[in-house]
C-alpha atoms as a PDB file:
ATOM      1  CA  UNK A   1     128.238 158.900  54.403  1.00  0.00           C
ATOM      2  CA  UNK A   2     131.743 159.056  54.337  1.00  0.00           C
ATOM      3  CA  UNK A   3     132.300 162.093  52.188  1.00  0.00           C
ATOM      4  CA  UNK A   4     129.953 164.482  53.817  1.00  0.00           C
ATOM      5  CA  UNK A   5     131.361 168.263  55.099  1.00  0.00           C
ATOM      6  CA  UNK A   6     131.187 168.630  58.719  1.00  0.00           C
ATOM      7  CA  UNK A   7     130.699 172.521  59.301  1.00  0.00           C
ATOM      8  CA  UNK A   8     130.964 173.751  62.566  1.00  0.00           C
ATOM      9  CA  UNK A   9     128.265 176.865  63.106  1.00  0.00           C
ATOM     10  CA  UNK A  10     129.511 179.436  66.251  1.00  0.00           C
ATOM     11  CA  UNK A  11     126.731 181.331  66.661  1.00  0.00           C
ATOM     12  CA  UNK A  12     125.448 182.848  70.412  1.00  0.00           C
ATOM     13  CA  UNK A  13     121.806 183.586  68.877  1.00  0.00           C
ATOM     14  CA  UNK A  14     119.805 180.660  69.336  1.00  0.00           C
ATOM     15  CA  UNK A  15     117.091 181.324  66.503  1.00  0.00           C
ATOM     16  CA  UNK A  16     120.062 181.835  63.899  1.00  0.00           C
ATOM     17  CA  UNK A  17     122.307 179.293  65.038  1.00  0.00           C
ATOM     18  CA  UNK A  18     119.156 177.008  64.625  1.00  0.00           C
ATOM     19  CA  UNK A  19     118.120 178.346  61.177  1.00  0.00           C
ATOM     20  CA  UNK A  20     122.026 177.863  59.750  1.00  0.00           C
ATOM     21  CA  UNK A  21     122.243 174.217  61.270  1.00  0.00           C
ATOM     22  CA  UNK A  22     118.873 173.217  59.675  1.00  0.00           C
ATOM     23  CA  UNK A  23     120.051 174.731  56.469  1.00  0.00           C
ATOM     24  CA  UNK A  24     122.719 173.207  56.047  1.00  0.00           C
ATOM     25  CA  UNK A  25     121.655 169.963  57.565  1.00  0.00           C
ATOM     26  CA  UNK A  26     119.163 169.700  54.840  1.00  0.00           C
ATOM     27  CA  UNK A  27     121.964 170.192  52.590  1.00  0.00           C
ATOM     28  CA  UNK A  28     123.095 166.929  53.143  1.00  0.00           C
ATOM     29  CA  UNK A  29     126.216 168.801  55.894  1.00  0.00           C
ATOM     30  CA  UNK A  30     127.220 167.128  59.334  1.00  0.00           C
ATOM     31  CA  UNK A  31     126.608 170.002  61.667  1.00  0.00           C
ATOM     32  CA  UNK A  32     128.351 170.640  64.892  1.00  0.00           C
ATOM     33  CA  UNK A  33     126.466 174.073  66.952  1.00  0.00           C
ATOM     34  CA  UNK A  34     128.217 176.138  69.485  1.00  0.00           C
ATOM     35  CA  UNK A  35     126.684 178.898  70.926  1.00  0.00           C
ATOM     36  CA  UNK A  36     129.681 180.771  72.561  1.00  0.00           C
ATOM     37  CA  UNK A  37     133.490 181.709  71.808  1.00  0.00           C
ATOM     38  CA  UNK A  38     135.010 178.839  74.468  1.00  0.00           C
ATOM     39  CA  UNK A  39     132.734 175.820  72.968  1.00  0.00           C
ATOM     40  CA  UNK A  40     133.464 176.745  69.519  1.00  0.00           C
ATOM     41  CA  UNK A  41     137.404 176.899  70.154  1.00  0.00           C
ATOM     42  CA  UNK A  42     136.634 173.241  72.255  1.00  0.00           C
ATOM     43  CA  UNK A  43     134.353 171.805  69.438  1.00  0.00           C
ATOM     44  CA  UNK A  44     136.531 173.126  66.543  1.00  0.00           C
ATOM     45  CA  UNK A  45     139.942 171.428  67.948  1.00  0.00           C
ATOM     46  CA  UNK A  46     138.644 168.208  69.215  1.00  0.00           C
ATOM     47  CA  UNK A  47     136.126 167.733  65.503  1.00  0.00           C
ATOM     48  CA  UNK A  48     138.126 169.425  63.376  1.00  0.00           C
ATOM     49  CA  UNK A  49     135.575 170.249  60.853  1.00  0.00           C
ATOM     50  CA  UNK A  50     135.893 170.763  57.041  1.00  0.00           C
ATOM     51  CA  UNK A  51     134.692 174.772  57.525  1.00  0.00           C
ATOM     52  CA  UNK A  52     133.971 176.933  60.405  1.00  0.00           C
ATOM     53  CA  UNK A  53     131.029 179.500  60.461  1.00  0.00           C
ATOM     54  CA  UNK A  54     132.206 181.695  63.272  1.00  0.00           C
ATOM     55  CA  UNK A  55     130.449 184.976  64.734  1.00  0.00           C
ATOM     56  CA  UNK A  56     132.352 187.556  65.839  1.00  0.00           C
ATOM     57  CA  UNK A  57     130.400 188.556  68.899  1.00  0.00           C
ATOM     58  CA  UNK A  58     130.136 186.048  71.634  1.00  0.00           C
ATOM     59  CA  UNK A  59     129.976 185.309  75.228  1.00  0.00           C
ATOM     60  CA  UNK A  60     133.379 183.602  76.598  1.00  0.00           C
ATOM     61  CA  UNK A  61     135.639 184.158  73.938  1.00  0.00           C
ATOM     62  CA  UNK A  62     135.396 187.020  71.416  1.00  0.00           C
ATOM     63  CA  UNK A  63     135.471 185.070  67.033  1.00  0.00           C
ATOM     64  CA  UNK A  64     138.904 186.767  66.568  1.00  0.00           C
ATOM     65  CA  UNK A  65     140.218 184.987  69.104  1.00  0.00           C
ATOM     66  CA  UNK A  66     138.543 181.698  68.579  1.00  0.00           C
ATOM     67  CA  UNK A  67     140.325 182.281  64.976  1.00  0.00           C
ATOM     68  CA  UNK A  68     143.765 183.224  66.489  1.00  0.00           C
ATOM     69  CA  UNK A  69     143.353 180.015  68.459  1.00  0.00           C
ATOM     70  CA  UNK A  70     142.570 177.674  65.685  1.00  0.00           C
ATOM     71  CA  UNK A  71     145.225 179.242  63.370  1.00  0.00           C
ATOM     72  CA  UNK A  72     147.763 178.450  65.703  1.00  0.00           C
ATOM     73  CA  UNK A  73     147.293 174.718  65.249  1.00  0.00           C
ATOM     74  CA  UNK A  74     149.881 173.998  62.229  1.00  0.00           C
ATOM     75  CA  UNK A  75     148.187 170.813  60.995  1.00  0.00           C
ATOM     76  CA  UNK A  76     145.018 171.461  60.552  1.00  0.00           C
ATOM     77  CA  UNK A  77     143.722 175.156  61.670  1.00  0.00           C
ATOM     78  CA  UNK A  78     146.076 177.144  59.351  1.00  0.00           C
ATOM     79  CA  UNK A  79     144.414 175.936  56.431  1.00  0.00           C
ATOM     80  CA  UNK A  80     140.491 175.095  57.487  1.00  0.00           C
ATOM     81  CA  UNK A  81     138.112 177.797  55.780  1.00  0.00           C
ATOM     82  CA  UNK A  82     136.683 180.105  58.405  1.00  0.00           C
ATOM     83  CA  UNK A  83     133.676 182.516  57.124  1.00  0.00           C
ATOM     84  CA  UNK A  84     133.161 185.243  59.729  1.00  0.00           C
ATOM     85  CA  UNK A  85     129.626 186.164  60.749  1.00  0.00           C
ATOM     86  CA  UNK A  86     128.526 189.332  62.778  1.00  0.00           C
ATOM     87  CA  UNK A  87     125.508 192.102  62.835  1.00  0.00           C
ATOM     88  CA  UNK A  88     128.418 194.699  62.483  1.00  0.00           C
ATOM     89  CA  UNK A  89     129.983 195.930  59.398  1.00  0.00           C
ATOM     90  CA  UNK A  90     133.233 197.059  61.222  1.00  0.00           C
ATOM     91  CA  UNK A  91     136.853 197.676  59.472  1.00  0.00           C
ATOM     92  CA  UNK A  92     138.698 196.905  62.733  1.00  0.00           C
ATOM     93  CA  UNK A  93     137.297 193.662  62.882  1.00  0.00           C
ATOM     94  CA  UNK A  94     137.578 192.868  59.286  1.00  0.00           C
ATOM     95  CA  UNK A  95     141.826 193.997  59.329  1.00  0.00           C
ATOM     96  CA  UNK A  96     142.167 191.886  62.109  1.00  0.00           C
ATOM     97  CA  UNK A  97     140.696 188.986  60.302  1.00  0.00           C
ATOM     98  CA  UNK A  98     142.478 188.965  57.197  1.00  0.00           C
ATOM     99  CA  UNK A  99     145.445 188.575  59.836  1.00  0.00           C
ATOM    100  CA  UNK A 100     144.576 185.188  59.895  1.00  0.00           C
ATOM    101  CA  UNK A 101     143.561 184.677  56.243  1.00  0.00           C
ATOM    102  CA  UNK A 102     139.989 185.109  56.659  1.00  0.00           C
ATOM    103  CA  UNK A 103     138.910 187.344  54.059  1.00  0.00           C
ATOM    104  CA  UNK A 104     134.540 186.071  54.049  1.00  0.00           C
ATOM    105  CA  UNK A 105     132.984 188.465  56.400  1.00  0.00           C
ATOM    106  CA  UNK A 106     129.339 188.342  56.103  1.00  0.00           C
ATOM    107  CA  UNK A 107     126.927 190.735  57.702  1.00  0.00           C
ATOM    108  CA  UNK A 108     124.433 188.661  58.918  1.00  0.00           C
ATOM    109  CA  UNK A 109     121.577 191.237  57.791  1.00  0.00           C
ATOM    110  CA  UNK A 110     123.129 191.334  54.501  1.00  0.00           C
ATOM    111  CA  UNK A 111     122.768 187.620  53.184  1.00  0.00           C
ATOM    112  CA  UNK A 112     119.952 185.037  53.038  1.00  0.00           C
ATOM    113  CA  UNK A 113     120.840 181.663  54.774  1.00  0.00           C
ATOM    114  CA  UNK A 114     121.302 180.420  50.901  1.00  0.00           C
ATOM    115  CA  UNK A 115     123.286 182.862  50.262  1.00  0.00           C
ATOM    116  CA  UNK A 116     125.943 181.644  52.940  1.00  0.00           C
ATOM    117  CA  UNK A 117     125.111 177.949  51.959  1.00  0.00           C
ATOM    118  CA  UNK A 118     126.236 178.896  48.126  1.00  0.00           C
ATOM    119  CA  UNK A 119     129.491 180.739  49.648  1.00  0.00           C
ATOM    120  CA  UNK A 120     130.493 177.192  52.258  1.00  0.00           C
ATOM    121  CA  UNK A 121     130.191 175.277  49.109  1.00  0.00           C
ATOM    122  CA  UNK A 122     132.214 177.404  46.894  1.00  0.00           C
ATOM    123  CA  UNK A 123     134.970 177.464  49.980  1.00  0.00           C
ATOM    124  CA  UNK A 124     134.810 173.801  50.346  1.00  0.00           C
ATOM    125  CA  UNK A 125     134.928 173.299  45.916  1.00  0.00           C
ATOM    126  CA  UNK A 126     131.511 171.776  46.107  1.00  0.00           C
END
């Protein structure tokens, strides 16, 4: 299906990374998983998907620098929709996002996984 979102989910906790990429799977999304900083900054640049679910707090590479790595890349990461994720609510992290023009920062504890589904589509105008 040619006009289906690709979303790429960085998550490092396997039980949530699983319950966002069935979600949104079932909501008819192609779903690329990483479960650290390094794969998602690999994944993200080679797929270049339509949004990026990205947690803040991972092994190998740290979100905010994922996201300082993507934005870097003119054609395509300046612009793609990035929706932080973390279990802290933390104004440090949240300055240094809007940096980068990522003003979504969800506390994971905070939302239900349809919750996040309805904010991706409203990012992506669907």
């Amino acid at each position: 299906m040619s006009d289906k979102k690709t979303i790429l989910i960085a998550e490092d906790e396997a039980p949530m990374l699983m319950a966002l990429a069935k979600k949104f799977q079932d909501k008819g999304f192609a779903v690329i998983e990483a479960i650290d900083g390094q794969a998602a900054l690999d994944k993200a640049m080679e797929n270049k998907p339509d949004i990026i679910l990205l947690d803040i707090i991972m092994p190998k590479m740290e979100g905010i620098e994922v996201m300082r790595r993507i934005r870097e890349d003119k054609k395509w990461g300046s612009d793609v929709p990035i929706v932080m994720l973390t279990n802290l609510s933390d104004a440090d992290n949240v300055a240094e996002a809007s940096k980068y023009g990522v003003y979504d920062f969800l506390v994971k504890t905070d939302w239900r996984l349809d919750d996040i589904v309805d904010i991706v589509k409203q990012k992506l105008f669907i």
